[in-house]
PDB file of N, CA and C in Angstrom:
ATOM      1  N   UNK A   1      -4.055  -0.505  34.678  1.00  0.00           N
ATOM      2  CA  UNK A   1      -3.353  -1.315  33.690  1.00  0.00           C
ATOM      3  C   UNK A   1      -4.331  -1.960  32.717  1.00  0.00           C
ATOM      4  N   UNK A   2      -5.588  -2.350  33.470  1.00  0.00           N
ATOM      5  CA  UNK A   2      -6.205  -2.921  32.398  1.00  0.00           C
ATOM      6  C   UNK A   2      -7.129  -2.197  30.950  1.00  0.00           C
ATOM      7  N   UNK A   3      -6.966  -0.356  31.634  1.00  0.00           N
ATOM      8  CA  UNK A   3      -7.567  -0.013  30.606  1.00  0.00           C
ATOM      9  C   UNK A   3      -6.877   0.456  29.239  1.00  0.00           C
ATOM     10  N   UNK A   4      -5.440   0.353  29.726  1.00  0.00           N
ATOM     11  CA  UNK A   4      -4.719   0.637  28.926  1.00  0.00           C
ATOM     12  C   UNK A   4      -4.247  -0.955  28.064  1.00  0.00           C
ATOM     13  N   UNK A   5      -4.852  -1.317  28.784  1.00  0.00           N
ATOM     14  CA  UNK A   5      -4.607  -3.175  27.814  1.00  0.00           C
ATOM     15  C   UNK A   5      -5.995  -3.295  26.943  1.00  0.00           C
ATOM     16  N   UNK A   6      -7.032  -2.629  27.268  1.00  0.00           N
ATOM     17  CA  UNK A   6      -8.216  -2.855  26.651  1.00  0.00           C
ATOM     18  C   UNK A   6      -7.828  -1.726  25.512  1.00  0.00           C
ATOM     19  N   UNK A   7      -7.692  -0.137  25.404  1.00  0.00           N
ATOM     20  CA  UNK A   7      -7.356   0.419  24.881  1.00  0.00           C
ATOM     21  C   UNK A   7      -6.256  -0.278  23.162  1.00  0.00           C
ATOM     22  N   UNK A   8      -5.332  -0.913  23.242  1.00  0.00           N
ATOM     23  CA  UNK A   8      -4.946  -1.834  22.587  1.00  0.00           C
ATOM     24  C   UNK A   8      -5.363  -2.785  21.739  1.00  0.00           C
ATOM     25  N   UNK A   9      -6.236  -3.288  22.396  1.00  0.00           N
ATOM     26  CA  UNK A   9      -7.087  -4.006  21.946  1.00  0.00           C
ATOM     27  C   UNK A   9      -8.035  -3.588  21.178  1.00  0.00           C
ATOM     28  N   UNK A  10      -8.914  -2.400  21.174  1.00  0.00           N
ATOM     29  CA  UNK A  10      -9.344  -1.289  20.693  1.00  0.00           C
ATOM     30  C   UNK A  10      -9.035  -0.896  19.299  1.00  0.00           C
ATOM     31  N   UNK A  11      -7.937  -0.457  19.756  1.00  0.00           N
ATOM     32  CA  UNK A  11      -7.100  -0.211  18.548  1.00  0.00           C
ATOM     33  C   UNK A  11      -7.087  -1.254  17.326  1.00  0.00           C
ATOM     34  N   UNK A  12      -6.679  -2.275  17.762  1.00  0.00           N
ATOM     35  CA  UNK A  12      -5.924  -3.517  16.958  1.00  0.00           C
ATOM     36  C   UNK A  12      -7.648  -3.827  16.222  1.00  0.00           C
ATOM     37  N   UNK A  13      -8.648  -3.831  16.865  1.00  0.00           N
ATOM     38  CA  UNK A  13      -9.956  -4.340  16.554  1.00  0.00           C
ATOM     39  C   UNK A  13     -10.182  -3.453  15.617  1.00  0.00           C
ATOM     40  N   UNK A  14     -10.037  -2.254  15.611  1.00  0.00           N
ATOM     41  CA  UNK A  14     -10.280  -0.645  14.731  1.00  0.00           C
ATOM     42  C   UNK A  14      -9.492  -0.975  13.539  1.00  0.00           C
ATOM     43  N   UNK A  15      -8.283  -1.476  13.656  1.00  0.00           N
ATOM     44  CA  UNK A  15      -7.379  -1.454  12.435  1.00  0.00           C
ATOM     45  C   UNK A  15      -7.278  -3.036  11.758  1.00  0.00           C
ATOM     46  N   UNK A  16      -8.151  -3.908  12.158  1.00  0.00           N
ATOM     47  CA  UNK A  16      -8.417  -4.783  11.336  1.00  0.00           C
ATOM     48  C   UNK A  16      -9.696  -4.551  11.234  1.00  0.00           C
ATOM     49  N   UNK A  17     -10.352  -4.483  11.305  1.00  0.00           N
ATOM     50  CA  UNK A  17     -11.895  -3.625  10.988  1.00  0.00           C
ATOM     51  C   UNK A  17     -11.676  -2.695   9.573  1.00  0.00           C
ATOM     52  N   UNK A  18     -10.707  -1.926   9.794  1.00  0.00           N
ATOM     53  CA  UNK A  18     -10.439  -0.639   8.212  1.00  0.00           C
ATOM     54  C   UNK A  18      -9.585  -1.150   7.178  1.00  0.00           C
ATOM     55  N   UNK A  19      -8.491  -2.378   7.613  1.00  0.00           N
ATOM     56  CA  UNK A  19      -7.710  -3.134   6.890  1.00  0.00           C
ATOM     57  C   UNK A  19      -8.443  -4.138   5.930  1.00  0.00           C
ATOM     58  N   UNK A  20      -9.550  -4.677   6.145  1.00  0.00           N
ATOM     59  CA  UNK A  20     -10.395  -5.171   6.330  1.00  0.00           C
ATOM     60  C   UNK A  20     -11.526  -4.659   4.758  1.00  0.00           C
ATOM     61  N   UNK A  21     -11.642  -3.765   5.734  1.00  0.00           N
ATOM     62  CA  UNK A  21     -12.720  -2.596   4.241  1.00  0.00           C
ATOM     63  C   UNK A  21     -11.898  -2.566   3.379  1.00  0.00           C
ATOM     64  N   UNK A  22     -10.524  -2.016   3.481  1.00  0.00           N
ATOM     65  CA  UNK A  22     -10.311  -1.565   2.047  1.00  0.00           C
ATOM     66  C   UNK A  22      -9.205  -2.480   1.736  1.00  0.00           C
ATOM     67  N   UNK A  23      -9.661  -3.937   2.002  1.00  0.00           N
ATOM     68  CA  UNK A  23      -8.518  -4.852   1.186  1.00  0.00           C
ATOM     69  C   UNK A  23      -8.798  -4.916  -0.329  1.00  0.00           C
ATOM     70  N   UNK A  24      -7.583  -4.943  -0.831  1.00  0.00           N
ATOM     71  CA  UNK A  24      -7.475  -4.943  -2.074  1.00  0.00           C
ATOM     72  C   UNK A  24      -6.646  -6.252  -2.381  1.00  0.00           C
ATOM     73  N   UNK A  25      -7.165  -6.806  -3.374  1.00  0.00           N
ATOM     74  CA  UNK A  25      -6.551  -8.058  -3.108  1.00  0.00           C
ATOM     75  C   UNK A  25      -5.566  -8.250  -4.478  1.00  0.00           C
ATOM     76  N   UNK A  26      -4.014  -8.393  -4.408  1.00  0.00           N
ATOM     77  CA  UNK A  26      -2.929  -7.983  -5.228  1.00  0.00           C
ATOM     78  C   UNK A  26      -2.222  -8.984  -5.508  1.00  0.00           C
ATOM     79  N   UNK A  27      -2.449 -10.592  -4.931  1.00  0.00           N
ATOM     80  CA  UNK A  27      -0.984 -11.376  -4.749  1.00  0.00           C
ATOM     81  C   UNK A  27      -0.833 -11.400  -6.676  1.00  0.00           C
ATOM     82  N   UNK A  28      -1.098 -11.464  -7.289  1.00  0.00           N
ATOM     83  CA  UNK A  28      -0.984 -11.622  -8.747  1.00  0.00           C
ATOM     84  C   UNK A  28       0.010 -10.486  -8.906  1.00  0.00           C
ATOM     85  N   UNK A  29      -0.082  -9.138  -8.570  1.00  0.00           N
ATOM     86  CA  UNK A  29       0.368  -8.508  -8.905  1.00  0.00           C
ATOM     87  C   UNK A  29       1.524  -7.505  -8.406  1.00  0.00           C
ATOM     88  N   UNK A  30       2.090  -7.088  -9.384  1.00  0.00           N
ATOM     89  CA  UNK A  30       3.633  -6.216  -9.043  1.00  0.00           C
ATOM     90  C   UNK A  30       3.650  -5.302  -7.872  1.00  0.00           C
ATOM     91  N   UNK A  31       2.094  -4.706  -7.360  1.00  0.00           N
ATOM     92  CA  UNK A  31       1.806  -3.459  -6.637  1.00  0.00           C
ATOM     93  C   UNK A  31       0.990  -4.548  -5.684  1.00  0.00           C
ATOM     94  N   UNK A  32       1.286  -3.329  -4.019  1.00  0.00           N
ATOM     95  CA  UNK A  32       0.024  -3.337  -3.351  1.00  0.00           C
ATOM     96  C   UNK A  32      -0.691  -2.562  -2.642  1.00  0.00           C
ATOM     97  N   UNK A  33      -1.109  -2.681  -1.594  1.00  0.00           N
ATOM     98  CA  UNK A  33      -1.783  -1.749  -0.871  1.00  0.00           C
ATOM     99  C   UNK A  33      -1.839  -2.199   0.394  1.00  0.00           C
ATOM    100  N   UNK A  34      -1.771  -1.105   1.496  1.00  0.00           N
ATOM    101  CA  UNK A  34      -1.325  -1.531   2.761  1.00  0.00           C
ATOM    102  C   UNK A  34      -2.118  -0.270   3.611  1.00  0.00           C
ATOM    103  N   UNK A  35      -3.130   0.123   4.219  1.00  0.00           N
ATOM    104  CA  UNK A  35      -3.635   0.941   5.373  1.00  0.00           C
ATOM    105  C   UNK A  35      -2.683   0.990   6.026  1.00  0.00           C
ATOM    106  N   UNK A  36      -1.777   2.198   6.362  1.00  0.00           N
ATOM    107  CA  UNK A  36      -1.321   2.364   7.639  1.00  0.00           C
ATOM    108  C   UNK A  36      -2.107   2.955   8.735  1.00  0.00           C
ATOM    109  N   UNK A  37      -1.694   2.151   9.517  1.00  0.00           N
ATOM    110  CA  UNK A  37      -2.178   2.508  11.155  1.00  0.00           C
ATOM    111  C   UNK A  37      -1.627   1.134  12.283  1.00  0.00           C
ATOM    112  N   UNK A  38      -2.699   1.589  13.257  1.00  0.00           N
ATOM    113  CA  UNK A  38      -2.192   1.196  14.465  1.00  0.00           C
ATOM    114  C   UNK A  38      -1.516   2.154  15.653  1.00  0.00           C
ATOM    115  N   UNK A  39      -1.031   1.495  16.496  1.00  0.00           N
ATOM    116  CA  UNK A  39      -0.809   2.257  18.046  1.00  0.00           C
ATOM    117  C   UNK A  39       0.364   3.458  18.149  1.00  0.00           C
ATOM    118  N   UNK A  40       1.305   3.785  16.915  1.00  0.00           N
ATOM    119  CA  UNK A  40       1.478   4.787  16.849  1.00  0.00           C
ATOM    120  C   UNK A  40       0.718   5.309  16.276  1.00  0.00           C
ATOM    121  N   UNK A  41       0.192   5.249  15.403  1.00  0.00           N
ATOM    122  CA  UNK A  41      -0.938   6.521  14.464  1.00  0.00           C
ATOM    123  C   UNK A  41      -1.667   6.984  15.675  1.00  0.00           C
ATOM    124  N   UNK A  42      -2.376   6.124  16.167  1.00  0.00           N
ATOM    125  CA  UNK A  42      -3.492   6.276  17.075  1.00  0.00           C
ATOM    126  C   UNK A  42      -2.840   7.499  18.189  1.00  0.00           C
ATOM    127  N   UNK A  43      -1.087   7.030  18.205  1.00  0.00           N
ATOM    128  CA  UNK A  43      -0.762   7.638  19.817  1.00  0.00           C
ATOM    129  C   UNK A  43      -0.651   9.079  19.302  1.00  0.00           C
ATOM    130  N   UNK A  44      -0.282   9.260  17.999  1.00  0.00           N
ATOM    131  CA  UNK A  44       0.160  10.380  17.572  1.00  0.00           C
ATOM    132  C   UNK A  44      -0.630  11.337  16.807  1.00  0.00           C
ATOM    133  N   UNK A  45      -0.747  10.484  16.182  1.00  0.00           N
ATOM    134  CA  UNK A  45      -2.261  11.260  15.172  1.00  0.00           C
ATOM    135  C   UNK A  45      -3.909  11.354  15.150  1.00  0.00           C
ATOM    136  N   UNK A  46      -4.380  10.037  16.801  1.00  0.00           N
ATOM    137  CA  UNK A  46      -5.132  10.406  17.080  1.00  0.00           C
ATOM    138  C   UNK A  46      -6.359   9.811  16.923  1.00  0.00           C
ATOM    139  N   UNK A  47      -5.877   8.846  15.683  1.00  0.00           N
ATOM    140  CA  UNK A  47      -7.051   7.848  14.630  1.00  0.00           C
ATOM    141  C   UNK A  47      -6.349   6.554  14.556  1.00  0.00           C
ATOM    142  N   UNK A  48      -7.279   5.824  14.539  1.00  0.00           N
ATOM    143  CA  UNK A  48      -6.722   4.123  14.551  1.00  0.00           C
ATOM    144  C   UNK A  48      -5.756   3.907  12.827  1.00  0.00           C
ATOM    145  N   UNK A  49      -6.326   4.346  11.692  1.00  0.00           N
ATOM    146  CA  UNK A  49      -5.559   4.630  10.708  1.00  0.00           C
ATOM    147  C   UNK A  49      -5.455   6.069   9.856  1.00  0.00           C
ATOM    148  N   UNK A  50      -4.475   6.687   9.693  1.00  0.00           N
ATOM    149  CA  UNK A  50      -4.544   7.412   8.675  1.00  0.00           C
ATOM    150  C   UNK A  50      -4.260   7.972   7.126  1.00  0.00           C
ATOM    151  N   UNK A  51      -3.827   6.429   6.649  1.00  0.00           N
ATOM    152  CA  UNK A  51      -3.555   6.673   5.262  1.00  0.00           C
ATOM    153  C   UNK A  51      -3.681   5.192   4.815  1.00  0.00           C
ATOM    154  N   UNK A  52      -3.624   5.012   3.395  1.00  0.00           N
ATOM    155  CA  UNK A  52      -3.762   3.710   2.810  1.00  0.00           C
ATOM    156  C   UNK A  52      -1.949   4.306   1.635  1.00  0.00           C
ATOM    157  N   UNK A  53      -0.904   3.072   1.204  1.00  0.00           N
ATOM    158  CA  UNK A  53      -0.391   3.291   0.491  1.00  0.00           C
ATOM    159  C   UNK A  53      -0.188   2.046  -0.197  1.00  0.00           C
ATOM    160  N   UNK A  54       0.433   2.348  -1.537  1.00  0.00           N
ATOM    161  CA  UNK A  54       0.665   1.450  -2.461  1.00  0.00           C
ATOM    162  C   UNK A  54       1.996   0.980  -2.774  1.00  0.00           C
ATOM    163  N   UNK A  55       2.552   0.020  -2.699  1.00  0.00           N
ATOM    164  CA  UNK A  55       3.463  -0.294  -2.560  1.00  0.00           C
ATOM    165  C   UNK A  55       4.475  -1.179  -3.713  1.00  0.00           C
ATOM    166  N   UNK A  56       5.800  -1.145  -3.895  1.00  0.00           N
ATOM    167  CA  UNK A  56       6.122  -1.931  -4.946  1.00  0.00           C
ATOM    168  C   UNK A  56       6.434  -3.302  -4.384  1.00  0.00           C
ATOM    169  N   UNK A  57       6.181  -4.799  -5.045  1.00  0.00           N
ATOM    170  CA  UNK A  57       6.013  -5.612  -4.457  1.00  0.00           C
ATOM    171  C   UNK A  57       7.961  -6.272  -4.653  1.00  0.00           C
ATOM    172  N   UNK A  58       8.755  -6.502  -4.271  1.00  0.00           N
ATOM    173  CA  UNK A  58      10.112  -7.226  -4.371  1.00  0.00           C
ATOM    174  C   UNK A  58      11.235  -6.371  -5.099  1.00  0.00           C
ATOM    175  N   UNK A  59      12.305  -6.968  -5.103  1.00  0.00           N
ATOM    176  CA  UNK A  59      13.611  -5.851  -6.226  1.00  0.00           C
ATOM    177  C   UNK A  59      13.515  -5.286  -7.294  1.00  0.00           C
ATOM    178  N   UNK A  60      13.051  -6.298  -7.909  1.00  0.00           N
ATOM    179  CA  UNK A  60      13.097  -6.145  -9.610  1.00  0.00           C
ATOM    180  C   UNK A  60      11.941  -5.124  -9.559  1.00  0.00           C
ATOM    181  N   UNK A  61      10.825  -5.282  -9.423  1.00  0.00           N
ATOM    182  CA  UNK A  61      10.095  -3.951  -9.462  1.00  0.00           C
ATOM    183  C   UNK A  61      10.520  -2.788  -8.930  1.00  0.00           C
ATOM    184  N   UNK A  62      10.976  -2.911  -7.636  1.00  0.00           N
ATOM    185  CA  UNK A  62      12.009  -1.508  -7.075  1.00  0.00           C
ATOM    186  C   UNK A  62      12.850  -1.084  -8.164  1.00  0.00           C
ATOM    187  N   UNK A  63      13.212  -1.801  -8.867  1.00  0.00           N
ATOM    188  CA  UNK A  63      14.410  -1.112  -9.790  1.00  0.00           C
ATOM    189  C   UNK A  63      13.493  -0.697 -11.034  1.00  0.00           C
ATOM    190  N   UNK A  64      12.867  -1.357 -11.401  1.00  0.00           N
ATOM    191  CA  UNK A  64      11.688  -0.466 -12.479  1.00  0.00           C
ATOM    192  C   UNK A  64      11.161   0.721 -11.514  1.00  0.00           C
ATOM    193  N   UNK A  65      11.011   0.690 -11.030  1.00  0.00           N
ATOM    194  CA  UNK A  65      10.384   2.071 -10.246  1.00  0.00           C
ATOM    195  C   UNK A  65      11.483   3.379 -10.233  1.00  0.00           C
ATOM    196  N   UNK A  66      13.121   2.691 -10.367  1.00  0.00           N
ATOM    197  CA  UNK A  66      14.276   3.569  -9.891  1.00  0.00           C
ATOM    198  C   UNK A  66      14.492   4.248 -11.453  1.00  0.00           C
ATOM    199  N   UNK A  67      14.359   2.981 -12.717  1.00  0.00           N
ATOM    200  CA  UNK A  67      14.724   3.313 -13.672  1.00  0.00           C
ATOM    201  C   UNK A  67      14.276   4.376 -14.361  1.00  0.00           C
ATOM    202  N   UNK A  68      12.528   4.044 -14.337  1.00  0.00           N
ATOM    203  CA  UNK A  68      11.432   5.180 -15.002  1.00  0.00           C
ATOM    204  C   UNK A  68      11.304   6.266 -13.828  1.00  0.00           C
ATOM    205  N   UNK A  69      11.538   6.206 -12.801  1.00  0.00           N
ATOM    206  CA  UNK A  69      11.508   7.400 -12.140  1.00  0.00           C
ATOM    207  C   UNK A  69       9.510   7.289 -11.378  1.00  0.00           C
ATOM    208  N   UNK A  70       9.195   5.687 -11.276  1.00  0.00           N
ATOM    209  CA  UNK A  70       8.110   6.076 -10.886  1.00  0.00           C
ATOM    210  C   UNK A  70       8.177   5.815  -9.452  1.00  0.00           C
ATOM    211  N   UNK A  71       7.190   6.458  -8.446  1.00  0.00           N
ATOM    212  CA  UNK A  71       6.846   5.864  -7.583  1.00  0.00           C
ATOM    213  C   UNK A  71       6.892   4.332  -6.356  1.00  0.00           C
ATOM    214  N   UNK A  72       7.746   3.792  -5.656  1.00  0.00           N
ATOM    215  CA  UNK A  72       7.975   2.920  -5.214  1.00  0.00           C
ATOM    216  C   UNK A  72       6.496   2.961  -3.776  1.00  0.00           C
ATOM    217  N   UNK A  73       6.304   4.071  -3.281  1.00  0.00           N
ATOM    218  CA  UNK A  73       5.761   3.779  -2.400  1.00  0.00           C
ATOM    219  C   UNK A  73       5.061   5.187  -2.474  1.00  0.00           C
ATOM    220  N   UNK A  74       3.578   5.333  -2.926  1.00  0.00           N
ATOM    221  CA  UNK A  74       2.483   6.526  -2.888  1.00  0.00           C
ATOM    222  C   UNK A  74       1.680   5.859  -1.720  1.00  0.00           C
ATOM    223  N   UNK A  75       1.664   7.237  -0.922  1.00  0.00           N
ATOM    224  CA  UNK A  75       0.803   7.353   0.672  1.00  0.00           C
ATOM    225  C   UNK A  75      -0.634   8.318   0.235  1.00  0.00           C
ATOM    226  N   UNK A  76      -1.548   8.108   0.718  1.00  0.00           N
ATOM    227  CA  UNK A  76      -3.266   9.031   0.386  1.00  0.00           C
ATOM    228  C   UNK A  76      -2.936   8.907   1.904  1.00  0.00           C
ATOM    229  N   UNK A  77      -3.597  10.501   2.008  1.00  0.00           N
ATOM    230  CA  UNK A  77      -3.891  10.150   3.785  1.00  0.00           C
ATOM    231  C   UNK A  77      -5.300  10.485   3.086  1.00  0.00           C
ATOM    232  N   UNK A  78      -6.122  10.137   3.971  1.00  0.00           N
ATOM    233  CA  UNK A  78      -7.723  10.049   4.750  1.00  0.00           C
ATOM    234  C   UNK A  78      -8.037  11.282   4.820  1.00  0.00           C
ATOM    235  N   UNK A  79      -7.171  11.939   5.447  1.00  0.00           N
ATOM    236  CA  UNK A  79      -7.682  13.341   5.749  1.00  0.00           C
ATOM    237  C   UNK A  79      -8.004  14.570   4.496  1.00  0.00           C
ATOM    238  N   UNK A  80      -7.026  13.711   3.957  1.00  0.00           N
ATOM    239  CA  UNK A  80      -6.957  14.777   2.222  1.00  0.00           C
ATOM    240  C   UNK A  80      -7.850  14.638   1.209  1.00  0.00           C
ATOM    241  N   UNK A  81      -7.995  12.778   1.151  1.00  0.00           N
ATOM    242  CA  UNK A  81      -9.131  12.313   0.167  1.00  0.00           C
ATOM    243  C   UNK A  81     -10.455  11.936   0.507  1.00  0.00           C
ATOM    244  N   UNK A  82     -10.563  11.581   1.809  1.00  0.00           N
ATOM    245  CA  UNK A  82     -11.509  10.927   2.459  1.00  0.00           C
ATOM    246  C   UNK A  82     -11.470   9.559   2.282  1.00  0.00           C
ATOM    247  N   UNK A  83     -11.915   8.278   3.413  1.00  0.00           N
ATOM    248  CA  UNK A  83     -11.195   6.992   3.577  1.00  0.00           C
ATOM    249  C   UNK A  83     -11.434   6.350   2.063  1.00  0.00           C
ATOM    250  N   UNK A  84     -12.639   6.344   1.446  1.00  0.00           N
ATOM    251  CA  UNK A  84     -12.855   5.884   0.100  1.00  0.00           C
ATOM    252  C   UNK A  84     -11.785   6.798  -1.231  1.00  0.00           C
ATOM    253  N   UNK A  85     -11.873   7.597  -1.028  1.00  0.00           N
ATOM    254  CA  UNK A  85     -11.205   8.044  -2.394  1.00  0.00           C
ATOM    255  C   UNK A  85      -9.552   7.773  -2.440  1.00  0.00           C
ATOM    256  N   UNK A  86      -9.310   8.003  -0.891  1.00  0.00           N
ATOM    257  CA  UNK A  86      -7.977   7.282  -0.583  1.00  0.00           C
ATOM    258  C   UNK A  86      -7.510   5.988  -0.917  1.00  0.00           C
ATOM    259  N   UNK A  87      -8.872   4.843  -0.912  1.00  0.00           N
ATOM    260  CA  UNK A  87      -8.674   3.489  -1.027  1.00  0.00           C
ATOM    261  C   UNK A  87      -8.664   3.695  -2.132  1.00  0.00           C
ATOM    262  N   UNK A  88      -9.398   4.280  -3.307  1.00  0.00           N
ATOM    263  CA  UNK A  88      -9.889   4.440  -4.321  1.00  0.00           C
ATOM    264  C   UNK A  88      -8.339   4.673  -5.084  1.00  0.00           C
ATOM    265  N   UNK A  89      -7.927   5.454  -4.762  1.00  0.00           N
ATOM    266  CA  UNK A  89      -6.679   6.438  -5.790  1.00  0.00           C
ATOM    267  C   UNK A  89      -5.408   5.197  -5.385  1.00  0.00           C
ATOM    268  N   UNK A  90      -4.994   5.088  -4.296  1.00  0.00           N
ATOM    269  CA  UNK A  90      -4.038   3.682  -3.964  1.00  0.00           C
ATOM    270  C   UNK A  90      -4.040   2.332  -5.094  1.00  0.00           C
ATOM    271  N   UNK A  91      -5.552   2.213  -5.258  1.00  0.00           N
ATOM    272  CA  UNK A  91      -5.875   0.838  -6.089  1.00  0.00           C
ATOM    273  C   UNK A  91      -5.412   1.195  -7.497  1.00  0.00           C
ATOM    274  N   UNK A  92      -6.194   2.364  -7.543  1.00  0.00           N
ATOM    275  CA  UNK A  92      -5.320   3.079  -9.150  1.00  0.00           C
ATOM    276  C   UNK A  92      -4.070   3.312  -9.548  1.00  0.00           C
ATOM    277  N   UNK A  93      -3.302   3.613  -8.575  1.00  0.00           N
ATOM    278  CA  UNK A  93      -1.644   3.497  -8.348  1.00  0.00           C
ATOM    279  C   UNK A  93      -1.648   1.875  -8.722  1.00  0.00           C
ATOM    280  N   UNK A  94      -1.840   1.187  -8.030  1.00  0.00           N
ATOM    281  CA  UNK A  94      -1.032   0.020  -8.045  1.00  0.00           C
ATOM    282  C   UNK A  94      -1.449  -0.556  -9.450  1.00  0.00           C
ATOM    283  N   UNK A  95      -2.484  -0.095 -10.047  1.00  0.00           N
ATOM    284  CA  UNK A  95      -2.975  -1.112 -11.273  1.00  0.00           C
ATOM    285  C   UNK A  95      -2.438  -0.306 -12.528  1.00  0.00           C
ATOM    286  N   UNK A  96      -2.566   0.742 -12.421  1.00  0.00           N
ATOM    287  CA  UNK A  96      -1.483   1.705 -13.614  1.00  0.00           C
ATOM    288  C   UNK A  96      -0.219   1.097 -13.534  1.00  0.00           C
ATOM    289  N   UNK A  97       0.471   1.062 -12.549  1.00  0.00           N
ATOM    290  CA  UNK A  97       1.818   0.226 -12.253  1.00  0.00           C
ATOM    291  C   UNK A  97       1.937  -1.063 -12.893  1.00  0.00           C
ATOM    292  N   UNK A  98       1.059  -1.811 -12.217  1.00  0.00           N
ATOM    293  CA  UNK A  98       1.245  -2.695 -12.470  1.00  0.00           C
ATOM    294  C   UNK A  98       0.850  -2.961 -14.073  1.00  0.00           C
ATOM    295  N   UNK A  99       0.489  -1.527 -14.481  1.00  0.00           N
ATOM    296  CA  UNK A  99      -0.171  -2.593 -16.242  1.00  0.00           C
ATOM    297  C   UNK A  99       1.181  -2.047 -17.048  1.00  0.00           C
ATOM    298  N   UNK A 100       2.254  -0.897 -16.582  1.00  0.00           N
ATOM    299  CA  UNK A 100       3.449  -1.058 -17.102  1.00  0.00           C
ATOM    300  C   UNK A 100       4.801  -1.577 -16.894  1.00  0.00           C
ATOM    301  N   UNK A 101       4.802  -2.184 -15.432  1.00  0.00           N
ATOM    302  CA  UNK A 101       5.473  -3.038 -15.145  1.00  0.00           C
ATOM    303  C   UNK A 101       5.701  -4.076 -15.830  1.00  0.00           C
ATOM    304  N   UNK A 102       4.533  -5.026 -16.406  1.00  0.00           N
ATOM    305  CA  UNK A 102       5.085  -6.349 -17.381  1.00  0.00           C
ATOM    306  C   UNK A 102       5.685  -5.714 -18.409  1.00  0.00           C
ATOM    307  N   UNK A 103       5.607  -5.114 -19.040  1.00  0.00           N
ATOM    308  CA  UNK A 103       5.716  -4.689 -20.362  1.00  0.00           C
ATOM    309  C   UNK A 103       7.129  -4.733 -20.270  1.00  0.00           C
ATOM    310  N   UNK A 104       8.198  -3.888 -19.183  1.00  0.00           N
ATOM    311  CA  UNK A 104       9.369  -3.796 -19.236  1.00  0.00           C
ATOM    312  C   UNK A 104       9.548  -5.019 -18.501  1.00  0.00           C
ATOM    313  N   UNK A 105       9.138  -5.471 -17.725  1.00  0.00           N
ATOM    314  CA  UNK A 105       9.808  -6.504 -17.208  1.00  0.00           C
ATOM    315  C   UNK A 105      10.256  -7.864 -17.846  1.00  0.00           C
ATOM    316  N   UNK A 106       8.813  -8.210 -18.886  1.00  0.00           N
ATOM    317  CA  UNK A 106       8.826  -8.931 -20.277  1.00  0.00           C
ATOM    318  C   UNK A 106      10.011  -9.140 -21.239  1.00  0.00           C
ATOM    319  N   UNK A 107      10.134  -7.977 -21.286  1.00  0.00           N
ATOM    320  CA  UNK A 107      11.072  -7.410 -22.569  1.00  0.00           C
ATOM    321  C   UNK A 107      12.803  -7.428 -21.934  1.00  0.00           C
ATOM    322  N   UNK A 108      12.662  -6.840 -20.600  1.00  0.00           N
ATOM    323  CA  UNK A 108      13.746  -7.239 -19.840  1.00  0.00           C
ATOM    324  C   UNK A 108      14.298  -8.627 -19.776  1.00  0.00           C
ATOM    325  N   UNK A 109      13.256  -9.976 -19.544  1.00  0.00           N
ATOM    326  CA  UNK A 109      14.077 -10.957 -19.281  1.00  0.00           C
ATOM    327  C   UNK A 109      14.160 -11.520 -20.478  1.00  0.00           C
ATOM    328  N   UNK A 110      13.532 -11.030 -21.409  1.00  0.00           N
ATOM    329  CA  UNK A 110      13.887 -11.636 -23.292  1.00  0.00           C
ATOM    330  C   UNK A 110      15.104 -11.004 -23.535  1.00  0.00           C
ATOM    331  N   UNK A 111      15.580  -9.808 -23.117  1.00  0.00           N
ATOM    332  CA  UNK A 111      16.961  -9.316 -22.830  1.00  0.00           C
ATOM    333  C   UNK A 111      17.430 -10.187 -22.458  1.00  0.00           C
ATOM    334  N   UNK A 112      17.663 -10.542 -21.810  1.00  0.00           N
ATOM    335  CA  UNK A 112      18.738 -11.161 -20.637  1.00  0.00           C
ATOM    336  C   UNK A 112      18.778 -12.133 -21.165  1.00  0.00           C
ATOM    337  N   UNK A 113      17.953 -13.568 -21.372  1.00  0.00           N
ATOM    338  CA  UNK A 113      18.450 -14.737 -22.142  1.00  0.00           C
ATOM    339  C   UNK A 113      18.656 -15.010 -23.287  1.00  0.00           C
ATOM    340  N   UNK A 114      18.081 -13.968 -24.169  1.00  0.00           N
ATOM    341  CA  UNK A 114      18.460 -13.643 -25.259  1.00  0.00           C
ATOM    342  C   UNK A 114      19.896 -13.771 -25.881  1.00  0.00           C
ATOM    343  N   UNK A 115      20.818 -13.152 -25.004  1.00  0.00           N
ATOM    344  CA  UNK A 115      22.712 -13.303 -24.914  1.00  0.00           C
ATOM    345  C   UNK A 115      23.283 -14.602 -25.436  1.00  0.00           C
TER     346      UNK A 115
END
């Protein structure tokens, strides 16, 4: 029992360790970025993480994402880009996003009170 409790632990140490490296730091902004992993990846795939993705941050951006047809949630696995170019291309997602996100979103709520 206990090696399978240390094992866990392992894990969790591994995936804040890589969470860690490739934080990207977003609260300002519309996008983020999130390493997946942990104790299923690990159980299944073998590796403490295997992808980093970018994410849309609340509704109103979900619905800009629905309107233009972009992206709500782009996954890099590791295996495809390697752990840097993965972190690398994620950060670029979210900051392309995010540099056309204000623009409509701007113009959107000058819409709206505009009435």
């Amino acid at each position: 029992m206990l090696a399978a409790h240390d094992e866990v632990i392992d894990v969790a140490e591994e995936v804040r360790a890589i969470r860690e490296e490739f934080h990207f730091d977003a609260v300002e902004m519309a996008f983020y970025t999130r390493v997946l992993a942990g104790r299923w990846t690990m159980a299944h795939r073998h590796v403490p993480a295997d992808a980093i993705a970018g994410y849309a941050r609340g509704e109103l951006v979900k619905q800009w994402c629905r309107t233009y047809k972009a992206p709500a949630q782009r996954s890099l696995h590791f295996s495809v880009c390697g752990n840097e170019g993965a972190s690398k291309l994620a950060i670029e997602h979210c900051r392309r996003a995010d540099h056309y996100y204000p623009i409509w979103s701007d113009s959107y709520v000058d819409d709206e009170f505009s009435k």
